[in-house]
PDB file of N, CA and C in Angstrom:
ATOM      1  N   UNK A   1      98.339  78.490 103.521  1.00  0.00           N
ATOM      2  CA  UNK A   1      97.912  79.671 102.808  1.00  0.00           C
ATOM      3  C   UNK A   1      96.634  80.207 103.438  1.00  0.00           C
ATOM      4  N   UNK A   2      96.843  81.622 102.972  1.00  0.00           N
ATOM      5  CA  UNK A   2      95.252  82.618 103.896  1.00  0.00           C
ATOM      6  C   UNK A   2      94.057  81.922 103.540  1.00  0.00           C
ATOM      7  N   UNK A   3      93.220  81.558 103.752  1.00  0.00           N
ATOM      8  CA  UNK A   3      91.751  81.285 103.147  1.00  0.00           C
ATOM      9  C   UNK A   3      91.153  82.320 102.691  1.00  0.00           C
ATOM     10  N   UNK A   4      91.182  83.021 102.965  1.00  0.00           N
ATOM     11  CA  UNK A   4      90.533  84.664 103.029  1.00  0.00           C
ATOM     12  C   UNK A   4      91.657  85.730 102.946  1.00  0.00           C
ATOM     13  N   UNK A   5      92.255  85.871 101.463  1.00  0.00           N
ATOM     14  CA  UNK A   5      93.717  86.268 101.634  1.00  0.00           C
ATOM     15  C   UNK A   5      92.600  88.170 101.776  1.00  0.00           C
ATOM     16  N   UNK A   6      93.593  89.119 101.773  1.00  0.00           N
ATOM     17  CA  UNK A   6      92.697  90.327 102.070  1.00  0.00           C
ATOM     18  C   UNK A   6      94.101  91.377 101.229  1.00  0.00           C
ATOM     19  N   UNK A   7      93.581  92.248 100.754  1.00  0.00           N
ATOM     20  CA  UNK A   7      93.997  93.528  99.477  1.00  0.00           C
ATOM     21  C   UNK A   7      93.961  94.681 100.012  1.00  0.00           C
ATOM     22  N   UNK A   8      94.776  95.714 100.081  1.00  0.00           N
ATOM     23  CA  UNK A   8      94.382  97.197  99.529  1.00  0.00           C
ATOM     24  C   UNK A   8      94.904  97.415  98.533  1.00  0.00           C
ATOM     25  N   UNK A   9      94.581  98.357  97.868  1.00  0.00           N
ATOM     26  CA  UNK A   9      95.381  99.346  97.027  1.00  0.00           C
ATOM     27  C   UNK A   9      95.298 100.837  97.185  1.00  0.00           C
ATOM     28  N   UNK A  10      96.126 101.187  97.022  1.00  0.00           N
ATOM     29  CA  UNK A  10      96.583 102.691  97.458  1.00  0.00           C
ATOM     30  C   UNK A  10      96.819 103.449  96.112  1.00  0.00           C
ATOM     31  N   UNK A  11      96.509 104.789  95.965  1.00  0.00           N
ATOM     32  CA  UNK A  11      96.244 105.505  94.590  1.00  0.00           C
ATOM     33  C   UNK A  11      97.276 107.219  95.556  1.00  0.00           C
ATOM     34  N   UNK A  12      98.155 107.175  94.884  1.00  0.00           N
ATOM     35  CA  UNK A  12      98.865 108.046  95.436  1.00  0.00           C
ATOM     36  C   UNK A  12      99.501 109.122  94.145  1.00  0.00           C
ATOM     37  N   UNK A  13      98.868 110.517  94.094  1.00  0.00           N
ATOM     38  CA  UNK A  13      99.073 111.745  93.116  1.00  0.00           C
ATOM     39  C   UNK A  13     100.354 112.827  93.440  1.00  0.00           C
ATOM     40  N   UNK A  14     100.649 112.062  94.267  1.00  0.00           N
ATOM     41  CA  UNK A  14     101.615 113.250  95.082  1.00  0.00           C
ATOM     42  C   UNK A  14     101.625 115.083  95.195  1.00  0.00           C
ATOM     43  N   UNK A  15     100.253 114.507  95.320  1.00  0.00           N
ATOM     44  CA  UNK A  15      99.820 116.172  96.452  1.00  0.00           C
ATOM     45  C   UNK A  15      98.934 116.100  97.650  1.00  0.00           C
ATOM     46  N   UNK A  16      98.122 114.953  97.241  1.00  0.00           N
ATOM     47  CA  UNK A  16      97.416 114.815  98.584  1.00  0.00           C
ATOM     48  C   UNK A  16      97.888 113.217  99.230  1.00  0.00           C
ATOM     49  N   UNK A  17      97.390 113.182 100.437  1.00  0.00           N
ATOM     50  CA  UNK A  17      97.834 112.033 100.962  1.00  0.00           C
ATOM     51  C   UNK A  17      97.386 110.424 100.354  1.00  0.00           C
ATOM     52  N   UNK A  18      97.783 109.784  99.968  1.00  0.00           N
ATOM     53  CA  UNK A  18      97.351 108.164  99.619  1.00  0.00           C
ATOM     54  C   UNK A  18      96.103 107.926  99.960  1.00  0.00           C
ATOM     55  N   UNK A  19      94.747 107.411  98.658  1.00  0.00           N
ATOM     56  CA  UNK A  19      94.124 106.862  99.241  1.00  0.00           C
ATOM     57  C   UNK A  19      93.450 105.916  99.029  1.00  0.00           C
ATOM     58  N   UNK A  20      92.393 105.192  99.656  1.00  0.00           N
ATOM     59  CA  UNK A  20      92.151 103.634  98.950  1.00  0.00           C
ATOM     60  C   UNK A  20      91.402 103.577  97.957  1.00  0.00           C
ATOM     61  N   UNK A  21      92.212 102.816  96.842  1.00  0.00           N
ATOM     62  CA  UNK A  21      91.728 103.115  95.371  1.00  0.00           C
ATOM     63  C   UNK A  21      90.792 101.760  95.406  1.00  0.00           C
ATOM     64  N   UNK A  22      91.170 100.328  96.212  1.00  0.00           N
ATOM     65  CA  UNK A  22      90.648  98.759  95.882  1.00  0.00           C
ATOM     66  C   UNK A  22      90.935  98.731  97.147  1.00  0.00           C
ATOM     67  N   UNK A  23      89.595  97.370  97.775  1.00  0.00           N
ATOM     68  CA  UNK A  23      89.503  96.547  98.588  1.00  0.00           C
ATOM     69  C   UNK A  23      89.127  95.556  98.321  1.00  0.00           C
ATOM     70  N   UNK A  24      89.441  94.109  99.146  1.00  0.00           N
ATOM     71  CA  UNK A  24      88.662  93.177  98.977  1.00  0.00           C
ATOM     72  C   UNK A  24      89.287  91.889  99.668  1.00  0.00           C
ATOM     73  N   UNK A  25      88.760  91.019  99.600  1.00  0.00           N
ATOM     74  CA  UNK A  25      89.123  89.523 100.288  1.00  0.00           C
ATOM     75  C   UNK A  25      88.666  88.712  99.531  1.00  0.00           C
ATOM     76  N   UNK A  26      89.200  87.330  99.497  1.00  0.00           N
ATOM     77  CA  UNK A  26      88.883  85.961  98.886  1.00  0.00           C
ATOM     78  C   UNK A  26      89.439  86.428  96.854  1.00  0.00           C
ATOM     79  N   UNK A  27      88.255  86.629  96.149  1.00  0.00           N
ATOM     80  CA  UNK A  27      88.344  86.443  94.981  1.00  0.00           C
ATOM     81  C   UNK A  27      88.727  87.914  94.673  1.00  0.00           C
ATOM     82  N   UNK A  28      88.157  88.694  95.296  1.00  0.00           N
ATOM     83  CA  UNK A  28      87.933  90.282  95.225  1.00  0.00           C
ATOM     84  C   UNK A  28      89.905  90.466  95.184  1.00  0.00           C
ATOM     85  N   UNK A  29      90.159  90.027  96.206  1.00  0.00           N
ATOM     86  CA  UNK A  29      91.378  90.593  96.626  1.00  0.00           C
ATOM     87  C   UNK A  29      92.792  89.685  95.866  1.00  0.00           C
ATOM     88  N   UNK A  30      92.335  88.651  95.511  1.00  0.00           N
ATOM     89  CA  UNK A  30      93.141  87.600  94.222  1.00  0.00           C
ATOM     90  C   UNK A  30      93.150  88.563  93.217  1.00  0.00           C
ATOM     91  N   UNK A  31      92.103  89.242  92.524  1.00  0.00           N
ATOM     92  CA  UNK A  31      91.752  89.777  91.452  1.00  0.00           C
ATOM     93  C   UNK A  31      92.684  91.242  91.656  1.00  0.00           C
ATOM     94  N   UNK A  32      92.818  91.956  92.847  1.00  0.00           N
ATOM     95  CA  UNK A  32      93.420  92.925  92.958  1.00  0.00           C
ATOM     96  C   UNK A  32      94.985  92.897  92.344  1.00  0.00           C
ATOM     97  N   UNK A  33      95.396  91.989  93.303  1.00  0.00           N
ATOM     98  CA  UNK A  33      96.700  91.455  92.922  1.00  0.00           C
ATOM     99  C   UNK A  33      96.780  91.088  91.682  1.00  0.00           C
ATOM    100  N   UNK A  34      96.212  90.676  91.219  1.00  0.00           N
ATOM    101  CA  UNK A  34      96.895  89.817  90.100  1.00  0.00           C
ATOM    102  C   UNK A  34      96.939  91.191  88.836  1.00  0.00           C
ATOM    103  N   UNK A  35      95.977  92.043  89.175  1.00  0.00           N
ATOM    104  CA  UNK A  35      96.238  93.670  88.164  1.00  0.00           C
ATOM    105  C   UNK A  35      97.167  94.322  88.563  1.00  0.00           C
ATOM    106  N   UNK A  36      97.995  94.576  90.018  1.00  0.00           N
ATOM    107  CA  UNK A  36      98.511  95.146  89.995  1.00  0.00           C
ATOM    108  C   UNK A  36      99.653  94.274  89.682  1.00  0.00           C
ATOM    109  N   UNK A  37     100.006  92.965  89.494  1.00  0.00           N
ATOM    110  CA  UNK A  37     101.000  92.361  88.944  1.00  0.00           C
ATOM    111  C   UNK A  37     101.014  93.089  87.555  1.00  0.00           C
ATOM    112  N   UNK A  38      99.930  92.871  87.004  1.00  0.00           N
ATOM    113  CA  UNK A  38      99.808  92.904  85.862  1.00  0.00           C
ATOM    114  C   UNK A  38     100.608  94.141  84.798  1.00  0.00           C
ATOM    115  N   UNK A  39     100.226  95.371  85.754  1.00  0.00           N
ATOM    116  CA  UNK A  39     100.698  96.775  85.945  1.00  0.00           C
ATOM    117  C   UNK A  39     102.185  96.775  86.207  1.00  0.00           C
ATOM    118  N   UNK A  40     102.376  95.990  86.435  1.00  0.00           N
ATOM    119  CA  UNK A  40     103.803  95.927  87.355  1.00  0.00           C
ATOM    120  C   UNK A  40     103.903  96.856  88.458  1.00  0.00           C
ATOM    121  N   UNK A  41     102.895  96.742  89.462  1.00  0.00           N
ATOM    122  CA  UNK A  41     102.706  97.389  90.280  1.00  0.00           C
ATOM    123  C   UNK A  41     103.521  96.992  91.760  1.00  0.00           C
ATOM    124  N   UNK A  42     104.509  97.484  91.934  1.00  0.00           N
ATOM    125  CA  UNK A  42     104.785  96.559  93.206  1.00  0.00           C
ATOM    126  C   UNK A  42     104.021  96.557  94.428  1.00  0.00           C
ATOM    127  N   UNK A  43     104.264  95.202  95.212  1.00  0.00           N
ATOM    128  CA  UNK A  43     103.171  94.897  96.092  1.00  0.00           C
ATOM    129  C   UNK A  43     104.027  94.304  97.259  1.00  0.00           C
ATOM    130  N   UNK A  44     103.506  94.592  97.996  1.00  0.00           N
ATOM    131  CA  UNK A  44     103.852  95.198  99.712  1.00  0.00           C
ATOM    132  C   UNK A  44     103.211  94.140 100.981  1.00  0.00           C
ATOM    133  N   UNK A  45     103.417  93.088 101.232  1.00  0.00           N
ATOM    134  CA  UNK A  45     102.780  91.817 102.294  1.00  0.00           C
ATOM    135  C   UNK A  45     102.819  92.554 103.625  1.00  0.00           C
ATOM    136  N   UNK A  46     102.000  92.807 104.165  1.00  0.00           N
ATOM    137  CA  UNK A  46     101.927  93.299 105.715  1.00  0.00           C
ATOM    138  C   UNK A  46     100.451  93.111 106.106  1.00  0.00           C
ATOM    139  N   UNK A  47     100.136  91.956 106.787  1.00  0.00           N
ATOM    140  CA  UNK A  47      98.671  91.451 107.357  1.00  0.00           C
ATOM    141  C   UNK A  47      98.214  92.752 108.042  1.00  0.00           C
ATOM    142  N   UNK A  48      99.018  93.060 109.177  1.00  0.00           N
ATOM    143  CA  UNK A  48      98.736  94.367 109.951  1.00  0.00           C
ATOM    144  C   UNK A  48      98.233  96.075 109.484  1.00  0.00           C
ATOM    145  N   UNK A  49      98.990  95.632 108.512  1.00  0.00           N
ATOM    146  CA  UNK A  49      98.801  97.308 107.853  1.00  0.00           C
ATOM    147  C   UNK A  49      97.352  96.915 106.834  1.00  0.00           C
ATOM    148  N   UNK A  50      96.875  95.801 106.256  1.00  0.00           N
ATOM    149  CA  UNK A  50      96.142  95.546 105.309  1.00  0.00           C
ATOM    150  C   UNK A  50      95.055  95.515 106.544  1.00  0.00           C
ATOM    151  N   UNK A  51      94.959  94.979 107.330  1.00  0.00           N
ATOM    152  CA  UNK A  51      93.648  94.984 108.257  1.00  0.00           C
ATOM    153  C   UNK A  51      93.409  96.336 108.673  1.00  0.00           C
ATOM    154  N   UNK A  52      94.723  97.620 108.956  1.00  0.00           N
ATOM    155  CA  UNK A  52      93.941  99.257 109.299  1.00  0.00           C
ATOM    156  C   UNK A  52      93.779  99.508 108.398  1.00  0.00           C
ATOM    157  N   UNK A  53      94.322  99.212 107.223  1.00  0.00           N
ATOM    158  CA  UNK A  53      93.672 100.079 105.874  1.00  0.00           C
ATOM    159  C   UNK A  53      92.302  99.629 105.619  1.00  0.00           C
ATOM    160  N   UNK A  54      92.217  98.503 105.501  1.00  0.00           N
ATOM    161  CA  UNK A  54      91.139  97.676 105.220  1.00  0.00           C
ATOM    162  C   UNK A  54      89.888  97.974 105.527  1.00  0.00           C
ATOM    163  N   UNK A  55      90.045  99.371 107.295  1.00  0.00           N
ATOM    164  CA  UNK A  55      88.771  99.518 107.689  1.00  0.00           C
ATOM    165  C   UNK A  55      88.593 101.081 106.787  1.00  0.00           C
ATOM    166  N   UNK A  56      89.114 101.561 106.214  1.00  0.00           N
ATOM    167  CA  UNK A  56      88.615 103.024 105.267  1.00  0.00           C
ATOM    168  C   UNK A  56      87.964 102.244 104.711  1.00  0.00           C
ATOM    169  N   UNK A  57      87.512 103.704 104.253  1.00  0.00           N
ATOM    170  CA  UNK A  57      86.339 103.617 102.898  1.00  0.00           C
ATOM    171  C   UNK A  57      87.043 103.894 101.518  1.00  0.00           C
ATOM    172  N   UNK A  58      86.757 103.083 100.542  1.00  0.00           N
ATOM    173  CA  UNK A  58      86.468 103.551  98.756  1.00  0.00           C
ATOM    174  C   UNK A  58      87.177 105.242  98.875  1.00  0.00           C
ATOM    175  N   UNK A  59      88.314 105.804  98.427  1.00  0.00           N
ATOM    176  CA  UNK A  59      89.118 107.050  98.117  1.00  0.00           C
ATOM    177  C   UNK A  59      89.030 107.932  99.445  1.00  0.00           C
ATOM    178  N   UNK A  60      89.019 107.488 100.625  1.00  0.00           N
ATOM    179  CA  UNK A  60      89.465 107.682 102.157  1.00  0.00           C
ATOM    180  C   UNK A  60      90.592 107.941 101.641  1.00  0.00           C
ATOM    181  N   UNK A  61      91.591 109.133 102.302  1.00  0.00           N
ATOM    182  CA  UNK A  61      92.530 109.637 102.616  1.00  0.00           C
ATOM    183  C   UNK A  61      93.467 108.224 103.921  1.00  0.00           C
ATOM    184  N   UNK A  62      94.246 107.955 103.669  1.00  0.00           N
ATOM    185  CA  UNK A  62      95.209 107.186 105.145  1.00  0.00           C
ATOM    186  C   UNK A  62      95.080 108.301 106.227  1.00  0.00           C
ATOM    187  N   UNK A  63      94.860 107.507 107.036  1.00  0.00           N
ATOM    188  CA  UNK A  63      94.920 108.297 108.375  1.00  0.00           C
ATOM    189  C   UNK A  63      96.695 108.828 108.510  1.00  0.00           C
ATOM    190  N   UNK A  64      96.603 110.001 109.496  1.00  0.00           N
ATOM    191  CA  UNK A  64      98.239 111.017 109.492  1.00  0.00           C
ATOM    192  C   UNK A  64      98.573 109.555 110.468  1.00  0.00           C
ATOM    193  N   UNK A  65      98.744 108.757 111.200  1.00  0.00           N
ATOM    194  CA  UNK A  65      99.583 107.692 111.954  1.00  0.00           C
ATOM    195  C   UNK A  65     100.029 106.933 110.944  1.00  0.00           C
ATOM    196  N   UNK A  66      99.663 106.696 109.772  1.00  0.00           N
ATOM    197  CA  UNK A  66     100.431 105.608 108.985  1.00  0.00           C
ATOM    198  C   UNK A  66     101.143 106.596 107.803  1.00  0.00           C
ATOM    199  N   UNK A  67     101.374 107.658 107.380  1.00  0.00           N
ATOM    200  CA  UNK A  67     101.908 108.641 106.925  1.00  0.00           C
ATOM    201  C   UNK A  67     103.364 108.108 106.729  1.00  0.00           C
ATOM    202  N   UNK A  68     103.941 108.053 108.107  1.00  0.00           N
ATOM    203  CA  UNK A  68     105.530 107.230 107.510  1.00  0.00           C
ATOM    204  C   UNK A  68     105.307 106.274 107.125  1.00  0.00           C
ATOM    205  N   UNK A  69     104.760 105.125 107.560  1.00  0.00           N
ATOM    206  CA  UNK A  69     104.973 103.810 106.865  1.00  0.00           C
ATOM    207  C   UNK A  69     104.925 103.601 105.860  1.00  0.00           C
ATOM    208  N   UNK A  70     103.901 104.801 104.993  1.00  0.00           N
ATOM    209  CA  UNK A  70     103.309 104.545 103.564  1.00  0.00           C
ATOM    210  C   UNK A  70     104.184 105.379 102.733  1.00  0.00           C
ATOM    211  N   UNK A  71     104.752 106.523 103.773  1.00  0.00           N
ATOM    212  CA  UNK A  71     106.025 107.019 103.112  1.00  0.00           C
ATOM    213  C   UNK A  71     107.298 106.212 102.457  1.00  0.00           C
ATOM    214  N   UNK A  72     107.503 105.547 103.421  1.00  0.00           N
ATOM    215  CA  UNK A  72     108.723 104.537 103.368  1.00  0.00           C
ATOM    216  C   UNK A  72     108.688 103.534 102.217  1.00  0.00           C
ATOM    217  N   UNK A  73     106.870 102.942 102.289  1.00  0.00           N
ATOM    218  CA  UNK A  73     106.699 101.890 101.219  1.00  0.00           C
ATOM    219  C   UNK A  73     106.681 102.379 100.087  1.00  0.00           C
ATOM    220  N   UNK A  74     106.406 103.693  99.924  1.00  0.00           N
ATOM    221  CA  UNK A  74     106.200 104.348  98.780  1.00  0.00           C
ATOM    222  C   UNK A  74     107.595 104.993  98.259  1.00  0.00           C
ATOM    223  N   UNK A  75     108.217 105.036  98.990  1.00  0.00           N
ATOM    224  CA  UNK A  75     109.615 105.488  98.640  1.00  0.00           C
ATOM    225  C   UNK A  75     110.366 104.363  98.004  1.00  0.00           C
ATOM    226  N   UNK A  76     110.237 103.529  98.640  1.00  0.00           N
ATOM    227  CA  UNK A  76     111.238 101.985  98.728  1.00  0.00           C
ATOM    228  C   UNK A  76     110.809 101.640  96.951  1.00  0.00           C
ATOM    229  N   UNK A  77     108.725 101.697  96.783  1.00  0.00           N
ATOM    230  CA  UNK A  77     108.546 101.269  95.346  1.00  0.00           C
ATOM    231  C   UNK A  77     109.028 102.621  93.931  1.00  0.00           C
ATOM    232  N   UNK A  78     108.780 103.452  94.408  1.00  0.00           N
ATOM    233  CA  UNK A  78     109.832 104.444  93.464  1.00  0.00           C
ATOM    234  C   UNK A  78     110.850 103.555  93.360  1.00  0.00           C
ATOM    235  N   UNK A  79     112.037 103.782  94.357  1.00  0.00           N
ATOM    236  CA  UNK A  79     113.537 103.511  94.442  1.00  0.00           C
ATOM    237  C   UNK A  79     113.582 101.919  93.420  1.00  0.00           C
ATOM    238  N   UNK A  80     112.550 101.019  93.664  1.00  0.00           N
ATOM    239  CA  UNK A  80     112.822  99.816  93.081  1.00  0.00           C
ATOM    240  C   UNK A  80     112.444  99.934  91.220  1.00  0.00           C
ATOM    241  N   UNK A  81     111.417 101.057  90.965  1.00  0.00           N
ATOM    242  CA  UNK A  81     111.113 101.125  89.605  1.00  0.00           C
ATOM    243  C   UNK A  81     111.964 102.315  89.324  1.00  0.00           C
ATOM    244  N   UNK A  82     112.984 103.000  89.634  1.00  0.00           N
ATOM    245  CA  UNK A  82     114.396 103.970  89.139  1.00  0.00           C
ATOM    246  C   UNK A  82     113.003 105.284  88.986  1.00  0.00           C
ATOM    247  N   UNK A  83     112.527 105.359  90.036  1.00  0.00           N
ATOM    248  CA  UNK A  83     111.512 106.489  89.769  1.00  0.00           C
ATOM    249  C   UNK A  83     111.732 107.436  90.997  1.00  0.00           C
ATOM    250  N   UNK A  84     111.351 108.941  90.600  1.00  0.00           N
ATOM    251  CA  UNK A  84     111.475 109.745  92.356  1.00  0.00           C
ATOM    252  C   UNK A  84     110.558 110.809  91.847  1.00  0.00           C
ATOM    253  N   UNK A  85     109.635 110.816  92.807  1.00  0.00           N
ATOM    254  CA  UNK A  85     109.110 112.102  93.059  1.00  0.00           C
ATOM    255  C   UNK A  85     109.346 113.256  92.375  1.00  0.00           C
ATOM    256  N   UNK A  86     107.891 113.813  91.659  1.00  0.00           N
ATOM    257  CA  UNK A  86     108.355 115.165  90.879  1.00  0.00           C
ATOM    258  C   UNK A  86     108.891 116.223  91.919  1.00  0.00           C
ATOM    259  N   UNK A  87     110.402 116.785  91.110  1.00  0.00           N
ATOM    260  CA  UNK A  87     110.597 118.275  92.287  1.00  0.00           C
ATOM    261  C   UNK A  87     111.602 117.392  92.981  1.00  0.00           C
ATOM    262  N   UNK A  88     112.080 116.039  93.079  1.00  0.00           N
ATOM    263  CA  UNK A  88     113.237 114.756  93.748  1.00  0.00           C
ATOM    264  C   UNK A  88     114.311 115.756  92.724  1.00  0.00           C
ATOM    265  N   UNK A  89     115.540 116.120  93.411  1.00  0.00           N
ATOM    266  CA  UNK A  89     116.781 116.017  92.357  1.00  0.00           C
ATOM    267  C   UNK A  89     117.637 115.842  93.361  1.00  0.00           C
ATOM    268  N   UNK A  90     118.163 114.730  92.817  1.00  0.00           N
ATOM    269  CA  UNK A  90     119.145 113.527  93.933  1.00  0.00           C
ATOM    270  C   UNK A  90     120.893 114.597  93.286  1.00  0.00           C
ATOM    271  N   UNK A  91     121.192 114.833  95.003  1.00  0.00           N
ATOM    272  CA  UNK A  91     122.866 115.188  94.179  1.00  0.00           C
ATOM    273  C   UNK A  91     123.674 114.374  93.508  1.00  0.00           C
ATOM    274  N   UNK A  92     124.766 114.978  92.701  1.00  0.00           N
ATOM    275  CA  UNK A  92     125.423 113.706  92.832  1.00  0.00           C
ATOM    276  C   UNK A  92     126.799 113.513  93.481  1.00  0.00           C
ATOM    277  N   UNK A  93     127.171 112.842  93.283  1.00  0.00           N
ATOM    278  CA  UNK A  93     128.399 112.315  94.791  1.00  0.00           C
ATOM    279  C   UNK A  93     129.432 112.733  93.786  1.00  0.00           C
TER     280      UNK A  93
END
């Protein structure tokens, strides 16, 4: 296990781009998690992506290069809580 496990959290309104709502490592970043469990927030393991986020600041905008990725993750956690985007109207088959 991490010694120094490490957190973001992402605060996303869907008009402007995602941005960092929580940071932290060790206790900071235990404590993150365990609220957004709490929330039933789903949560997303990627060392790589948590170390570029990691270097913003406190309600920093994501940089436009991670735009899809956070698209995708953010799509994927809609799709898993039966949720879509205001202005989403899925056809039907």
């Amino acid at each position: 296990m991490n010694k120094h496990p490490k957190a973001v959290a992402l605060h996303y309104d869907e008009v402007r781009a995602p941005t960092v709502s929580a940071k932290g490592t060790a206790s900071l970043a235990e404590e993150i998690i365990e609220i957004a469990r709490a929330h039933n927030v789903p949560l997303y393991e990627n060392s790589e992506l948590v170390e570029m986020l990691a270097t913003l600041e406190l309600g920093e905008e994501i940089p436009e290069i991670l735009y899809r990725v956070i698209a995708e993750i953010i799509a994927f956690a809609y799709y898993l809580q039966g949720k879509a985007p205001s202005g989403f109207h899925q056809e039907d088959p």
